[in-house]
C-alpha atoms as a PDB file:
ATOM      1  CA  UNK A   1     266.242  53.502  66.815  1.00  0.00           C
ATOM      2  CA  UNK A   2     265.619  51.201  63.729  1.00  0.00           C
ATOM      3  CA  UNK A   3     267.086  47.801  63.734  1.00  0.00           C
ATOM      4  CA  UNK A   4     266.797  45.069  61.075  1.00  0.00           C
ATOM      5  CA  UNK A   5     268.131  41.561  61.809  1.00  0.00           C
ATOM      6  CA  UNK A   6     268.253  38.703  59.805  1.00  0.00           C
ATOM      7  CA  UNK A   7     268.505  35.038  60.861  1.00  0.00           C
ATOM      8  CA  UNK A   8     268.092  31.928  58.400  1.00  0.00           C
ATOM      9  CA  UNK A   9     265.245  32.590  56.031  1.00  0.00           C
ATOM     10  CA  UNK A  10     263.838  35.015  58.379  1.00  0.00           C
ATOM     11  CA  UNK A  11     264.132  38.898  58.840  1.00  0.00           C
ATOM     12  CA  UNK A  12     262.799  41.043  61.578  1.00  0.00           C
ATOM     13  CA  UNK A  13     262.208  44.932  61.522  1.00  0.00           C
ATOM     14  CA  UNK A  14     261.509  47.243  64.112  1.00  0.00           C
ATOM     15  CA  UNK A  15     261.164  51.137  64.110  1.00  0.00           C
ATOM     16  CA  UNK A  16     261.100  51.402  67.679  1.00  0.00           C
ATOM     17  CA  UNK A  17     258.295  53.824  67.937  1.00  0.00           C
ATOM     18  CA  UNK A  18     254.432  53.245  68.416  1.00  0.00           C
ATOM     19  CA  UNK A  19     254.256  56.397  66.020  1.00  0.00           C
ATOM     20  CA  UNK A  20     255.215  55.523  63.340  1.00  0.00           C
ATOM     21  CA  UNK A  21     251.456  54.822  62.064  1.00  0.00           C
ATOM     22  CA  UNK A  22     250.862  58.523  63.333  1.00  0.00           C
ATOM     23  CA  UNK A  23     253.900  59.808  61.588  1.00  0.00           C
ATOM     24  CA  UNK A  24     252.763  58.323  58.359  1.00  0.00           C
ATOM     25  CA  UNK A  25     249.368  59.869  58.283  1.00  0.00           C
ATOM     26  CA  UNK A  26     251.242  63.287  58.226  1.00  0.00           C
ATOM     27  CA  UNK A  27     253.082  62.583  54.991  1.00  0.00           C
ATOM     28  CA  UNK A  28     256.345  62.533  56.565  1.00  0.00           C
ATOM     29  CA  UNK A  29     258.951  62.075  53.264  1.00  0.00           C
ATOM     30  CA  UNK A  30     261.604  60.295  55.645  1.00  0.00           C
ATOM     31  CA  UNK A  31     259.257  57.931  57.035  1.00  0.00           C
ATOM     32  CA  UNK A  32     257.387  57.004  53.799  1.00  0.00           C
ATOM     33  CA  UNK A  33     260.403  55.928  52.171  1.00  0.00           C
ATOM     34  CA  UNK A  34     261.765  53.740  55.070  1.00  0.00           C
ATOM     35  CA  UNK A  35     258.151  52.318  55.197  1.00  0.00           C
ATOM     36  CA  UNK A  36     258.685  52.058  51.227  1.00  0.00           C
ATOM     37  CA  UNK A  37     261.942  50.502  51.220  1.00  0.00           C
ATOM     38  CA  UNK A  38     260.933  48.057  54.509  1.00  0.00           C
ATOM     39  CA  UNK A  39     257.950  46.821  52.499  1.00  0.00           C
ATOM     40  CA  UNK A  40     259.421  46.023  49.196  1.00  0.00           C
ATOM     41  CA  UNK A  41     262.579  44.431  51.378  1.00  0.00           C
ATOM     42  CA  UNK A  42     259.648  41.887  52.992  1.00  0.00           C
ATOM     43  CA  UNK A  43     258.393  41.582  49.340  1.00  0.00           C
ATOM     44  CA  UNK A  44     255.358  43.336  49.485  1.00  0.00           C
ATOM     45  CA  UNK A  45     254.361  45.284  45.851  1.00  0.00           C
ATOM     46  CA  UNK A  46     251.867  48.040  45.082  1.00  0.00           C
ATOM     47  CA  UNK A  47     248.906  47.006  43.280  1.00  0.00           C
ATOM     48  CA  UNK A  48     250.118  49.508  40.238  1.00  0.00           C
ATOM     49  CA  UNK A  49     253.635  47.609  40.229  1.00  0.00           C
ATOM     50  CA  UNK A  50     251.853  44.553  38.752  1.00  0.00           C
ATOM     51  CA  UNK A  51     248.098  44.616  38.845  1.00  0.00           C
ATOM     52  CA  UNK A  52     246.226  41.291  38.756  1.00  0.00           C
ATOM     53  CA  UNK A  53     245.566  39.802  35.005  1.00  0.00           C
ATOM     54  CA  UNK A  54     248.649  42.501  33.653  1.00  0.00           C
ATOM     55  CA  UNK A  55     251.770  40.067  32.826  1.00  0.00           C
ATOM     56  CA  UNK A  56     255.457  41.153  34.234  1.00  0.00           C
END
């Protein structure tokens, strides 16, 4: 079960699995692009998005 909750400024995710690292390895297509999607909702960007000195 995923669940996603929000609360003031704040947001919480859980995947409810100890897995999912394990999953990942594997190249799983679902579970890279919730882990995609998840990241870039908690703002985190790929180094090739916007690599440092390169203007956006």
């Amino acid at each position: 079960m995923i669940a996603a909750f929000t609360r003031g400024d704040g947001e919480v995710f859980n995947g409810g699995t100890t897995e999912w690292s394990h999953v990942l390895s594997f190249g799983e297509p679902f579970v890279e692009r919730i882990t995609h999607n998840v990241l870039r909702r908690f703002g985190l960007r790929s180094h090739f998005e916007n690599p440092e000195g390169v203007a956006s």
